[in-house]
N, C-alpha and C. Protein backbone atom coordinates (compact mmCIF):
# COMPACT_ATOMS: atom_id res chain seq x y z
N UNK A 1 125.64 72.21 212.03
CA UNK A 1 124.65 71.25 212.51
C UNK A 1 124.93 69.88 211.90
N UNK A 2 124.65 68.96 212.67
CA UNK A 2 125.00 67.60 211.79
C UNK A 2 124.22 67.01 211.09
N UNK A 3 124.63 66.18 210.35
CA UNK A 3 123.56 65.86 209.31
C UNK A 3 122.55 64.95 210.01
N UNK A 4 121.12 64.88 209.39
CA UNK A 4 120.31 64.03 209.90
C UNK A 4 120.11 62.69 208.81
N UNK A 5 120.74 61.38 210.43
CA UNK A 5 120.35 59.93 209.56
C UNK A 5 118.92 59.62 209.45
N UNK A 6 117.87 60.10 210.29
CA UNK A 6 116.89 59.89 209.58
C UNK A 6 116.06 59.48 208.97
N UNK A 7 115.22 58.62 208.69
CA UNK A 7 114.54 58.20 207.11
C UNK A 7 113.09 58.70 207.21
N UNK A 8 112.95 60.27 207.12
CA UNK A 8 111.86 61.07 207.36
C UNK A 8 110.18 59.92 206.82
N UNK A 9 110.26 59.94 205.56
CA UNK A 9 109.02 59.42 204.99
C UNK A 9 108.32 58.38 205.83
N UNK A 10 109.04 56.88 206.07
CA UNK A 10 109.28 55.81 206.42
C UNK A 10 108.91 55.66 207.79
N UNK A 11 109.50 56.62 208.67
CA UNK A 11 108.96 56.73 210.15
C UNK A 11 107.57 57.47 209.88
N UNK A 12 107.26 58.75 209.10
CA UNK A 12 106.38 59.25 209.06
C UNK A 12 105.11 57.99 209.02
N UNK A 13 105.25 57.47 208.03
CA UNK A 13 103.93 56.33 208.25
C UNK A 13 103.96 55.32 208.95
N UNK A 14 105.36 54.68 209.27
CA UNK A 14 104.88 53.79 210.48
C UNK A 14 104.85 54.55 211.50
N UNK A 15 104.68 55.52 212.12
CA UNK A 15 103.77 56.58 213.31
C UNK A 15 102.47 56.63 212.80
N UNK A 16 102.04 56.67 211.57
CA UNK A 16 100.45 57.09 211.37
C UNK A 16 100.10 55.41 211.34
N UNK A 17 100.31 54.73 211.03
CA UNK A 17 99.81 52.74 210.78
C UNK A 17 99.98 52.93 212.20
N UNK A 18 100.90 52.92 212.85
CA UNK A 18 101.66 52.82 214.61
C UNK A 18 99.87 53.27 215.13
N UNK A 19 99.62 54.65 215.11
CA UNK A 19 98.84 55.26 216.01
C UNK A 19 97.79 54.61 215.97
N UNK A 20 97.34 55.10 214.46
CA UNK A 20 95.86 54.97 214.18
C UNK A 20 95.02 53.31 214.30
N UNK A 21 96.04 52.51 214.46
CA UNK A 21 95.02 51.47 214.44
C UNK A 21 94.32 51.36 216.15
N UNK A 22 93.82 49.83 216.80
CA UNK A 22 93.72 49.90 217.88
C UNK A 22 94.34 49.54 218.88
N UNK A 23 94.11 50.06 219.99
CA UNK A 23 95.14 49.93 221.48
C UNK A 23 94.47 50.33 222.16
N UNK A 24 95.35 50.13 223.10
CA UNK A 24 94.95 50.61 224.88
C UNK A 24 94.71 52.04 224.86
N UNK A 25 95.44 52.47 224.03
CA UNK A 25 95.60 53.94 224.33
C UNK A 25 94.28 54.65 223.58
N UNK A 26 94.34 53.90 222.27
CA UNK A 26 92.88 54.56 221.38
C UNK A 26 91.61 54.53 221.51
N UNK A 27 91.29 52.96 222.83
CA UNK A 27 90.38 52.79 223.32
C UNK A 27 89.90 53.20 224.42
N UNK A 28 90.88 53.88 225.12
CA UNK A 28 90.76 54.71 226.38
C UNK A 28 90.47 56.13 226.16
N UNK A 29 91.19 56.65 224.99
CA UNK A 29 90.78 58.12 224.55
C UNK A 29 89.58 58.12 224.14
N UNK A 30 88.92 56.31 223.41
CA UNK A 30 87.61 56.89 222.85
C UNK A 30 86.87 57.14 224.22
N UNK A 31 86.85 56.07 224.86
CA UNK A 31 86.14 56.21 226.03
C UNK A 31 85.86 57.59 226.51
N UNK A 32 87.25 57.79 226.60
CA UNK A 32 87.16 59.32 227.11
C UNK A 32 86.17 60.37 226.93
N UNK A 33 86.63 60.18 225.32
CA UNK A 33 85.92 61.03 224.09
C UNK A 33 84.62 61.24 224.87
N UNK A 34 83.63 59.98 224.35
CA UNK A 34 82.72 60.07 224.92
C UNK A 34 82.03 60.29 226.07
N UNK A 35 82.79 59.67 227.38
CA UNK A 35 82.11 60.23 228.67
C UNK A 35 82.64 61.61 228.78
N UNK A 36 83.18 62.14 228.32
CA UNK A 36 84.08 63.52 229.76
C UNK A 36 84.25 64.83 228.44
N UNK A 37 83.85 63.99 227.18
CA UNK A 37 84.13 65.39 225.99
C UNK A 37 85.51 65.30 225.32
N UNK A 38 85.74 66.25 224.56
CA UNK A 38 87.31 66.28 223.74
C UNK A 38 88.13 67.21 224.72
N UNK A 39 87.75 68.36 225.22
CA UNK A 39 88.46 69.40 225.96
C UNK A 39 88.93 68.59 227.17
N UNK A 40 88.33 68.37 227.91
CA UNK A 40 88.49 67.17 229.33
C UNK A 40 89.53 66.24 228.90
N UNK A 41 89.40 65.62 227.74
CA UNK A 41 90.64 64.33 227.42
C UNK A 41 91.46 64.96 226.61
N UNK A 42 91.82 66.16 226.36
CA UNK A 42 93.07 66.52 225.74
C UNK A 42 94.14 66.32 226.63
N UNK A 43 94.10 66.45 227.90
CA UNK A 43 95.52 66.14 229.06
C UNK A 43 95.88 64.98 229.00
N UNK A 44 94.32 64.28 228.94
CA UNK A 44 94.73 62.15 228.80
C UNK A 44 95.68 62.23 227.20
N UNK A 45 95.39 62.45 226.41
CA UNK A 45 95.70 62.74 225.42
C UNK A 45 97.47 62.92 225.13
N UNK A 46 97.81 64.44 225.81
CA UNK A 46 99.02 65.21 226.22
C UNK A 46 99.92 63.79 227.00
N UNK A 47 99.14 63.87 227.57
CA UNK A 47 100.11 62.59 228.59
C UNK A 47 100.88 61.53 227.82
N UNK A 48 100.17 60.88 227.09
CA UNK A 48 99.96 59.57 226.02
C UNK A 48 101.49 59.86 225.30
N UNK A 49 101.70 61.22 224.78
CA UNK A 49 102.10 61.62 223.41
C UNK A 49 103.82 62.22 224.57
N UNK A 50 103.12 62.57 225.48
CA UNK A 50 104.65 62.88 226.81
C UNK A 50 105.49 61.23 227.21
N UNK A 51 104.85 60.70 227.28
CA UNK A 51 104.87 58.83 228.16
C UNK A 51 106.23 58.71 226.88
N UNK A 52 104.96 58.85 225.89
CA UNK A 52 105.87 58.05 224.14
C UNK A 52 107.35 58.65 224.04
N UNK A 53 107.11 60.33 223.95
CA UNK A 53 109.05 60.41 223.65
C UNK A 53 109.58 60.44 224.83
N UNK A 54 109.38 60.55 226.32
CA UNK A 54 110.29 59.35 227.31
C UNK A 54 110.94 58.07 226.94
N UNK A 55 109.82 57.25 226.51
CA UNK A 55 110.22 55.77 226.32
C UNK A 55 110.73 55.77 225.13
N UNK A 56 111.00 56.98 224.01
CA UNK A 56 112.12 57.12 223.06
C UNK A 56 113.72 57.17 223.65
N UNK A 57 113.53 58.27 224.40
CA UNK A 57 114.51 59.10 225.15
C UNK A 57 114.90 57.57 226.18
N UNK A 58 114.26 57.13 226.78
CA UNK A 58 115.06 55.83 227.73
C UNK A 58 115.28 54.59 226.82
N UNK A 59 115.12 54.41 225.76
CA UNK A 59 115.14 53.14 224.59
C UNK A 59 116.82 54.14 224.02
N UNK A 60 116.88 55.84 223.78
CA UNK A 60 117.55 55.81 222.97
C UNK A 60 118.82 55.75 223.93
N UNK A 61 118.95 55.95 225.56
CA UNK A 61 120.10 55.84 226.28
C UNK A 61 120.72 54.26 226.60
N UNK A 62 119.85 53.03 226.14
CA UNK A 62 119.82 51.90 226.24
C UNK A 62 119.05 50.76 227.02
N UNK A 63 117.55 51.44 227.41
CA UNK A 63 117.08 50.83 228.36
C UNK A 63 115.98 49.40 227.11
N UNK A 64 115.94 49.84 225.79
CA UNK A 64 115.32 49.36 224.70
C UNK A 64 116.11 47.85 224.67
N UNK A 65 117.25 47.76 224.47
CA UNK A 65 118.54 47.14 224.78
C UNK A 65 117.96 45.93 225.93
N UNK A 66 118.39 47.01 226.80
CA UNK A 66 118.20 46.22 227.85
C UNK A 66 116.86 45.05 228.35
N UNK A 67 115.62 45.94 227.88
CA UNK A 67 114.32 44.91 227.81
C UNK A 67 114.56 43.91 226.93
N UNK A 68 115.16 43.87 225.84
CA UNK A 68 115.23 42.96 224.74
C UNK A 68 116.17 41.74 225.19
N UNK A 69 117.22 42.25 225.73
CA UNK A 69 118.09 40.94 226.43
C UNK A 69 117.56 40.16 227.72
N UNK A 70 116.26 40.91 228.42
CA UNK A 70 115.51 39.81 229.67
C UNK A 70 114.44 39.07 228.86
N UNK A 71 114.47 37.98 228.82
CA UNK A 71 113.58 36.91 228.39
C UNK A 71 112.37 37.66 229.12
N UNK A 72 111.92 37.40 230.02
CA UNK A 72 110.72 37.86 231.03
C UNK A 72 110.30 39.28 230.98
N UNK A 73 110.95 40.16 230.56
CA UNK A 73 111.32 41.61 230.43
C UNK A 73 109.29 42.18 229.89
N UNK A 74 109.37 41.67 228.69
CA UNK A 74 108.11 42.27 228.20
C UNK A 74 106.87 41.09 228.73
N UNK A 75 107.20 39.90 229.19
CA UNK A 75 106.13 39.11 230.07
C UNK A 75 105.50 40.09 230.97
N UNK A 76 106.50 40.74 231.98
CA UNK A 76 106.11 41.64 233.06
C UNK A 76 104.98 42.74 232.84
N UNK A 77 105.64 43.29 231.49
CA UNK A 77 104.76 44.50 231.41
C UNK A 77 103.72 44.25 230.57
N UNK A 78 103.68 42.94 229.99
CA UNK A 78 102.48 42.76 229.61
C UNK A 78 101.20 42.37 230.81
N UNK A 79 101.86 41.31 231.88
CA UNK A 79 100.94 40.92 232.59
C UNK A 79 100.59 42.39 233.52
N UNK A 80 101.44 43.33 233.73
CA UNK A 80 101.32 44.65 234.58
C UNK A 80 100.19 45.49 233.51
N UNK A 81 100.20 45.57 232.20
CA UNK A 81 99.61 46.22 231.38
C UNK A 81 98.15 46.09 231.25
N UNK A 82 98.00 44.52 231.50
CA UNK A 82 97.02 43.81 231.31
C UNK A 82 95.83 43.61 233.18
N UNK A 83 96.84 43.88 233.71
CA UNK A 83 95.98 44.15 234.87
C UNK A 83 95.30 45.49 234.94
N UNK A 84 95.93 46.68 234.71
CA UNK A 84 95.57 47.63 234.92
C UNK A 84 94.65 48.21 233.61
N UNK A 85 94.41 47.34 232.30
CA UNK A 85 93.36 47.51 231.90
C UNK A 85 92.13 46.44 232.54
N UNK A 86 92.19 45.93 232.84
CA UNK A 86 91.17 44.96 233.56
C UNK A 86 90.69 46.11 234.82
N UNK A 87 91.41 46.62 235.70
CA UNK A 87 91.12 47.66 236.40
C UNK A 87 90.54 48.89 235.93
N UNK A 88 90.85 49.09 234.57
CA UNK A 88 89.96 50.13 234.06
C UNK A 88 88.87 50.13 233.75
N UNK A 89 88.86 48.71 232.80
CA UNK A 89 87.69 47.83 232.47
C UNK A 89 86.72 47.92 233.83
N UNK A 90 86.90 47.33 235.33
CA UNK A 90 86.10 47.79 235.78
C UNK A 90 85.33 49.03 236.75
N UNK A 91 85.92 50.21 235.95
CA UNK A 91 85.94 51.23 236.64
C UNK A 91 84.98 51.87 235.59
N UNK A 92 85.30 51.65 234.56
CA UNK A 92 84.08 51.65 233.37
C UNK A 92 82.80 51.48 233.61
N UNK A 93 82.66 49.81 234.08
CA UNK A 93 81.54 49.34 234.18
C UNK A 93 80.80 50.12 235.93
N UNK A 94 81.78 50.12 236.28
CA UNK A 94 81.21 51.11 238.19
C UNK A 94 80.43 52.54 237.71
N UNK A 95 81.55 53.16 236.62
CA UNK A 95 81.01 54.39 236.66
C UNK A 95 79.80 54.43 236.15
N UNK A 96 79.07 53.56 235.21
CA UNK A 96 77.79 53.80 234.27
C UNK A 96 76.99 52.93 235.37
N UNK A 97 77.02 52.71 236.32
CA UNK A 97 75.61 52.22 236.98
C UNK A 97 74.44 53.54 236.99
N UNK A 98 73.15 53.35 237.40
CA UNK A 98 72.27 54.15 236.99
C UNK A 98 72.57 55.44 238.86
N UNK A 99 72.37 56.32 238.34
CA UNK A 99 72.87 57.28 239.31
C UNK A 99 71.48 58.39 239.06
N UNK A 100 71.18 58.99 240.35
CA UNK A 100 69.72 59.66 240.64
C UNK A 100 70.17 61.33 239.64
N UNK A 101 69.29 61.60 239.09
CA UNK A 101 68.94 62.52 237.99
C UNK A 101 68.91 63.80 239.18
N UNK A 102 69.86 64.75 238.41
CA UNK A 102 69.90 66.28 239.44
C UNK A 102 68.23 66.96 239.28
N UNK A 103 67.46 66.37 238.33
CA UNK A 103 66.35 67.81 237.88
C UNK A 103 66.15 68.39 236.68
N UNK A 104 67.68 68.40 236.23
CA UNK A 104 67.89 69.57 235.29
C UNK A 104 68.60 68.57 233.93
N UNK A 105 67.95 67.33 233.80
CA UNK A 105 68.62 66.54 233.00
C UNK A 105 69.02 64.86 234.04
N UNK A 106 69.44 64.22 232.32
CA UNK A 106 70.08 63.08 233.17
C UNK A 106 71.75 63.70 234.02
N UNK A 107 72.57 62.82 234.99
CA UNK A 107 72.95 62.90 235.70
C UNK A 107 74.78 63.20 234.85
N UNK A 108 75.27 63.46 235.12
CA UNK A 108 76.61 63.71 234.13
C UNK A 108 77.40 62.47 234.45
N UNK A 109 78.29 61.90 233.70
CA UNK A 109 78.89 60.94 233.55
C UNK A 109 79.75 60.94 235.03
N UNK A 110 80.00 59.77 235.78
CA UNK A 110 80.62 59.99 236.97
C UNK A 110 82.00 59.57 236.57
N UNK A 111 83.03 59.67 237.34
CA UNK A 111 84.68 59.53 237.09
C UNK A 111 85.30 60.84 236.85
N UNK A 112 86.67 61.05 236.28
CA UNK A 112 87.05 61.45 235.60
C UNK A 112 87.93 61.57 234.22
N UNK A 113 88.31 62.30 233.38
CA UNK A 113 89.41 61.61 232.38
C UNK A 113 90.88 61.31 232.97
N UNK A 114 91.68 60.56 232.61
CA UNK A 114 92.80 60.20 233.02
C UNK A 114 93.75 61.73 233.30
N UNK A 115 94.18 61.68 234.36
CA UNK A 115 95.25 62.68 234.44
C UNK A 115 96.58 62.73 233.27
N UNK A 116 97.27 63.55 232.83
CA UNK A 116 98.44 63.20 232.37
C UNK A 116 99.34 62.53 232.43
N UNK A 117 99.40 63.13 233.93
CA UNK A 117 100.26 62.32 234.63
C UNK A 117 99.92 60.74 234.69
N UNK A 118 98.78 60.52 234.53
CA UNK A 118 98.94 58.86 234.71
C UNK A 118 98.45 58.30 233.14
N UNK A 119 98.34 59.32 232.91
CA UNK A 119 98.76 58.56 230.95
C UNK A 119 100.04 58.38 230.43
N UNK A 120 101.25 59.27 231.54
CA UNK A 120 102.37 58.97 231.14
C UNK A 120 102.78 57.65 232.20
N UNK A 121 102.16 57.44 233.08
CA UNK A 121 102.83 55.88 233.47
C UNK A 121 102.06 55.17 232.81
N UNK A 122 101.21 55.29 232.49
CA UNK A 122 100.53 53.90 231.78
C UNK A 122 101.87 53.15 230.86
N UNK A 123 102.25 54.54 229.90
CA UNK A 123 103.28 54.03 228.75
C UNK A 123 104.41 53.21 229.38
N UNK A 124 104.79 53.83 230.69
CA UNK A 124 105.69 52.39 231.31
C UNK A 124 105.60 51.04 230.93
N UNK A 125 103.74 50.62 231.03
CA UNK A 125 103.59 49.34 231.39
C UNK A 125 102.61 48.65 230.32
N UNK A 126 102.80 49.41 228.46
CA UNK A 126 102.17 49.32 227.82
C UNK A 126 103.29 48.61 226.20
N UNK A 127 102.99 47.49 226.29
CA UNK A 127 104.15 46.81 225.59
C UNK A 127 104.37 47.39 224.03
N UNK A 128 103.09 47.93 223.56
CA UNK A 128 102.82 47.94 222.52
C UNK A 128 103.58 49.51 222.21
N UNK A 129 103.53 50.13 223.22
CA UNK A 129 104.57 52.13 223.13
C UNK A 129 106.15 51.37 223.41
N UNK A 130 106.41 50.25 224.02
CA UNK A 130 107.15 50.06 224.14
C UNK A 130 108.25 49.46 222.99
N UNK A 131 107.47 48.64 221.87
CA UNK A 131 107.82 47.89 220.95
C UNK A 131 108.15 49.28 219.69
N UNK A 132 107.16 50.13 220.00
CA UNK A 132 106.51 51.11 219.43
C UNK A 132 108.16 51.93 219.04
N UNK A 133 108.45 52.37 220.74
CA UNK A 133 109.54 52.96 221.07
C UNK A 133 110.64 52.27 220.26
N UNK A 134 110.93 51.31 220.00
CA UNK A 134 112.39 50.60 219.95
C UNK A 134 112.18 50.70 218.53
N UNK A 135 111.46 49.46 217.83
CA UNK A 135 111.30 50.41 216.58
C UNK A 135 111.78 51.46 216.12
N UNK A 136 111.19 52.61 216.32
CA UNK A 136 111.48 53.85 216.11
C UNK A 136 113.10 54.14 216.19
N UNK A 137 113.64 54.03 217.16
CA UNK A 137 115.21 53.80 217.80
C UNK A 137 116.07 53.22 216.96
N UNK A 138 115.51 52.13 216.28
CA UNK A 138 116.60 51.15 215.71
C UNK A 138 115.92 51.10 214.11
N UNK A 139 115.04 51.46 213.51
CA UNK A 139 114.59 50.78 212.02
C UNK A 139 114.79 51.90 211.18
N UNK A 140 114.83 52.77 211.75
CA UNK A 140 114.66 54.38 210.83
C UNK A 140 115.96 55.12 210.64
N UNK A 141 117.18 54.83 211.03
CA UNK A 141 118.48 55.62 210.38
C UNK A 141 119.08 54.59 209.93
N UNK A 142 120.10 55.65 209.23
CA UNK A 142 121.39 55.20 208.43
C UNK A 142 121.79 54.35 209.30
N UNK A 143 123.18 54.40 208.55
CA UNK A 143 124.48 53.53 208.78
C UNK A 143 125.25 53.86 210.74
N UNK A 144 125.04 55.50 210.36
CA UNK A 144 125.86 56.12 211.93
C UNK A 144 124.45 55.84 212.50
N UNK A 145 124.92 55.95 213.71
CA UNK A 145 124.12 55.80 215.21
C UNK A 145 123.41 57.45 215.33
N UNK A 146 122.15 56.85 215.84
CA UNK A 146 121.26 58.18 215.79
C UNK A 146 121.95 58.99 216.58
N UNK A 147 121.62 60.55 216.44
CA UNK A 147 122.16 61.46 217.73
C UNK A 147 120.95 62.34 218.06
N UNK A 148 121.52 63.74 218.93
CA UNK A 148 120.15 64.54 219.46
C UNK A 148 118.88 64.91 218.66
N UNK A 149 119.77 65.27 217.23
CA UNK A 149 118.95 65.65 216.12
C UNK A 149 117.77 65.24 215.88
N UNK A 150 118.24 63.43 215.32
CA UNK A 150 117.53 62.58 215.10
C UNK A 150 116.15 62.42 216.52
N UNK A 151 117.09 62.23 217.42
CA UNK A 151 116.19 61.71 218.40
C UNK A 151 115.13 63.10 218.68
N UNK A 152 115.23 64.30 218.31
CA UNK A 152 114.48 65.10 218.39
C UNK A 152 113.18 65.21 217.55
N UNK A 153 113.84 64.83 216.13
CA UNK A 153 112.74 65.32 214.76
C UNK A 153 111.75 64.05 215.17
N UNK A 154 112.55 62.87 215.70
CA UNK A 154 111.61 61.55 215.74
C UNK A 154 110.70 61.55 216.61
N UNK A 155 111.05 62.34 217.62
CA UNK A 155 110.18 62.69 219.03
C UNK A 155 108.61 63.41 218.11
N UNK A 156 109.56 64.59 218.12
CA UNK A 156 108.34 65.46 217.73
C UNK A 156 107.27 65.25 216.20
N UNK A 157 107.80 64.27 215.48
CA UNK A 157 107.55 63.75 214.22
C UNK A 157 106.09 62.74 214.83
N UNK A 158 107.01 61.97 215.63
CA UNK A 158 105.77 60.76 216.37
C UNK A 158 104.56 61.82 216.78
N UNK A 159 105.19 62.90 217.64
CA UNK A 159 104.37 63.60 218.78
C UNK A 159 103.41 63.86 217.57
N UNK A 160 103.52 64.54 216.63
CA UNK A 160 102.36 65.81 216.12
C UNK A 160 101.85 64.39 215.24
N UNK A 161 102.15 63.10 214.59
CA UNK A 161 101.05 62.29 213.99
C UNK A 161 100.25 61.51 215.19
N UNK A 162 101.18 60.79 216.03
CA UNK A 162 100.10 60.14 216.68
C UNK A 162 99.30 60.96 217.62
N UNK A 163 99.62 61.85 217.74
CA UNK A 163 98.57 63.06 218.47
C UNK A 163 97.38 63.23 217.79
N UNK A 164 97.89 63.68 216.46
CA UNK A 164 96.36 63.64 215.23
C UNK A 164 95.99 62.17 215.38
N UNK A 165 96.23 61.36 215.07
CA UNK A 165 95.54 60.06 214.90
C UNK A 165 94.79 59.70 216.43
N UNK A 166 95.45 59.69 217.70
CA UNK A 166 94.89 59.65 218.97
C UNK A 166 93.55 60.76 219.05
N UNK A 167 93.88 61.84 218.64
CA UNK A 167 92.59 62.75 218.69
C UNK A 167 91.36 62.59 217.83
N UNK A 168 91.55 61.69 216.50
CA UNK A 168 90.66 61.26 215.64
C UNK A 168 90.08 59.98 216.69
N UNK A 169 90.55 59.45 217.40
CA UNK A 169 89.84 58.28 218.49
C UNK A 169 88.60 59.11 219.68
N UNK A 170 89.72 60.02 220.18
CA UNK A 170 89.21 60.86 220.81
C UNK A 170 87.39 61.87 220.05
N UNK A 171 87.46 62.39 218.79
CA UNK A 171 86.66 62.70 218.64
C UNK A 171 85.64 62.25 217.89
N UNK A 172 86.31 60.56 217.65
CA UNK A 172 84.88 59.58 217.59
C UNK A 172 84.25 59.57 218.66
N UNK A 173 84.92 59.36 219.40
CA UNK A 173 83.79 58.94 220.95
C UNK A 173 82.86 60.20 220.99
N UNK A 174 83.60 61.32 221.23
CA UNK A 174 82.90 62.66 221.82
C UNK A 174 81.73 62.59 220.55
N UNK A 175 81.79 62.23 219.49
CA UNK A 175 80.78 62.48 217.93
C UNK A 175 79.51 61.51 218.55
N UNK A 176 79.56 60.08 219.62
CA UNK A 176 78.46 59.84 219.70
C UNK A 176 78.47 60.07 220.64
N UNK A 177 78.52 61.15 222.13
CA UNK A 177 77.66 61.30 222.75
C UNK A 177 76.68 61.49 223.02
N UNK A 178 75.74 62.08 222.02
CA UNK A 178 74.25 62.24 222.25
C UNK A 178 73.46 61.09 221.82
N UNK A 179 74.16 60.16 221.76
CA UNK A 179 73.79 59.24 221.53
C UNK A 179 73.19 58.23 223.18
N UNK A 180 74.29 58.34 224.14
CA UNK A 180 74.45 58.45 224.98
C UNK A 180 73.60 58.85 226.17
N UNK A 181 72.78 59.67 225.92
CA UNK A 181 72.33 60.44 226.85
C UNK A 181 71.36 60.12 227.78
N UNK A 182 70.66 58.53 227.24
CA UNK A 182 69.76 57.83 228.30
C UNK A 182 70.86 56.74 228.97
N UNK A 183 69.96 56.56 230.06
CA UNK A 183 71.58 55.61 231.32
C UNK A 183 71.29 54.27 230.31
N UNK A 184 70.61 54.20 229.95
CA UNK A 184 70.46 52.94 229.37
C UNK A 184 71.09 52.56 228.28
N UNK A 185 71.62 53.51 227.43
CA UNK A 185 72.44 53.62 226.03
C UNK A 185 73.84 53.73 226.73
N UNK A 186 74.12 54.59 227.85
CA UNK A 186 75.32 54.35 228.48
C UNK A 186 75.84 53.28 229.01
N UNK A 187 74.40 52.52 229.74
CA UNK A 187 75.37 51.32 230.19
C UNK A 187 75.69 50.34 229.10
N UNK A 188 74.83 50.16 227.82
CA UNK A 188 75.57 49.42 227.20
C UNK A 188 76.57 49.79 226.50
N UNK A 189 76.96 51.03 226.16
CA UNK A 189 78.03 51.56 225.54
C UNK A 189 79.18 51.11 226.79
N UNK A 190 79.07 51.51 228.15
CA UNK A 190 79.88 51.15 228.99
C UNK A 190 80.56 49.50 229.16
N UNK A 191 79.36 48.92 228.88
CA UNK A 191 79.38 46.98 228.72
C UNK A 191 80.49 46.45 227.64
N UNK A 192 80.13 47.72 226.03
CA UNK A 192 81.08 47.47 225.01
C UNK A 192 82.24 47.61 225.02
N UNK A 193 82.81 48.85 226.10
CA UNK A 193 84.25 49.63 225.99
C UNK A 193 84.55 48.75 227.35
N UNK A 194 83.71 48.36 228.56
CA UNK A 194 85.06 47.83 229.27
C UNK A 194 85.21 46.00 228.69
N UNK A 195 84.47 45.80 228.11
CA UNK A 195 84.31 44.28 226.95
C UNK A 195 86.30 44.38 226.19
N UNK A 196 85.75 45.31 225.23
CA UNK A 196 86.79 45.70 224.51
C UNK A 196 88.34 45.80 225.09
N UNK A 197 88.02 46.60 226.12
CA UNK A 197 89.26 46.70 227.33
C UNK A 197 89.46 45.26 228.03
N UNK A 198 88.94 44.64 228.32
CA UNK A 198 89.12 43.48 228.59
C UNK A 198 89.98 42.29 227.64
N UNK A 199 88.92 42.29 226.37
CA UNK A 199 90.03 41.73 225.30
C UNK A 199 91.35 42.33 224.84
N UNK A 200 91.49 43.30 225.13
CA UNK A 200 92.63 44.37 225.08
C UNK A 200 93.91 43.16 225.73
N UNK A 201 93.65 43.22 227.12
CA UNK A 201 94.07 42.45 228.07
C UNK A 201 94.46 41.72 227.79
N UNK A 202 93.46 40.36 227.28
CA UNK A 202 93.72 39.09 227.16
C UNK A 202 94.40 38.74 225.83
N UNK A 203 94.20 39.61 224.92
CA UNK A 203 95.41 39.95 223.33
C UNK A 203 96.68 40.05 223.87
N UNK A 204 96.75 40.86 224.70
CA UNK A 204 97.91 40.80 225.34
C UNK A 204 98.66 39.71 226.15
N UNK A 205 98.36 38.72 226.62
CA UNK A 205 98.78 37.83 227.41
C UNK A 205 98.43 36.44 226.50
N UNK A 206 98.08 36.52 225.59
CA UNK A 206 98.11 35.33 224.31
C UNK A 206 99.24 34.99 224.08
């Protein structure tokens, strides 16, 4: 087996600093958290953590490279990134309008959690998995050029911290749902997270 270049420790915490602070991604899982539960957003979740070692795996064949040499390259996916949280932002604010009570309680949160599948395109068009990605690619080995090894332990190294740290987002939200439970505590919780998502946006295009 070949040796691994590596620098185990070093990546280990810039993946946990990487995850745990805030983003698109941590603010969408809280969201999650809270409207739809932890079980419901584990796929949004899955997706997030699938998107990330792709955009390892296409950074480590040279596509990392390649964004870095177009001037405009990360303009794009910021302004693409930044639309489609603005689109979330108001899908947020649609879903918490006040909606007629079944009987048996207030009315259950309308929407759903993000598919996987579209938590792994998000990471396409999310500059910050992207910067995230290259990083990772280029700051953390030796002298030789990474190989499968590497690109494996780093995959799955990222996968199992920022998974924990994404799920600690995730089960803040779900911790205040009962908080939640009048439309009226929802819509302003809804006002705060697509607010937040919004500045998300506009951080981004600064």
């Amino acid at each position: 087996m070949e040796a691994l270049n590596l620098t185990v420790g070093p990546l280990a915490l810039f993946a946990f600093v990487a995850s745990i602070t805030p983003g698109p991604n941590n603010l969408l899982l809280m969201r999650s958290g809270a409207s739809f539960g932890v079980r419901r957003s584990l796929w949004h979740l899955f997706g997030v953590q699938v998107g990330f070692a792709g955009l390892l795996v296409l950074v480590h064949l040279g596509l990392g490279a390649i964004l870095l040499a177009l001037p405009g390259a990360f303009a794009v996916l910021r302004w693409a990134c930044a639309a489609y949280l603005l689109w979330l932002a108001w899908l947020v604010l649609r879903d918490a309008q006040p909606r007629k009570e079944t009987g048996q309680g207030p009315a259950p949160a309308a929407g759903r959690p993000m598919t996987w599948f579209e938590a792994v395109l998000f990471q396409l068009v999310n500059p910050k998995a992207w910067m995230m990605a290259i990083t990772v690619a280029s700051a953390f080995y030796g002298a030789s050029a990474p190989h499968a090894v590497d690109l494996t332990v780093a995959a799955l190294l990222c996968f199992m911290i920022g998974g924990s740290c994404m799920l600690v987002w995730t089960l803040w939200g779900a911790s205040i749902d009962h908080l939640l439970k009048q439309p009226r505590a929802r819509q302003i919780f809804a006002w705060v997270m697509a607010l937040a998502v919004a500045a998300t946006a506009a951080w981004m295009l600064r």
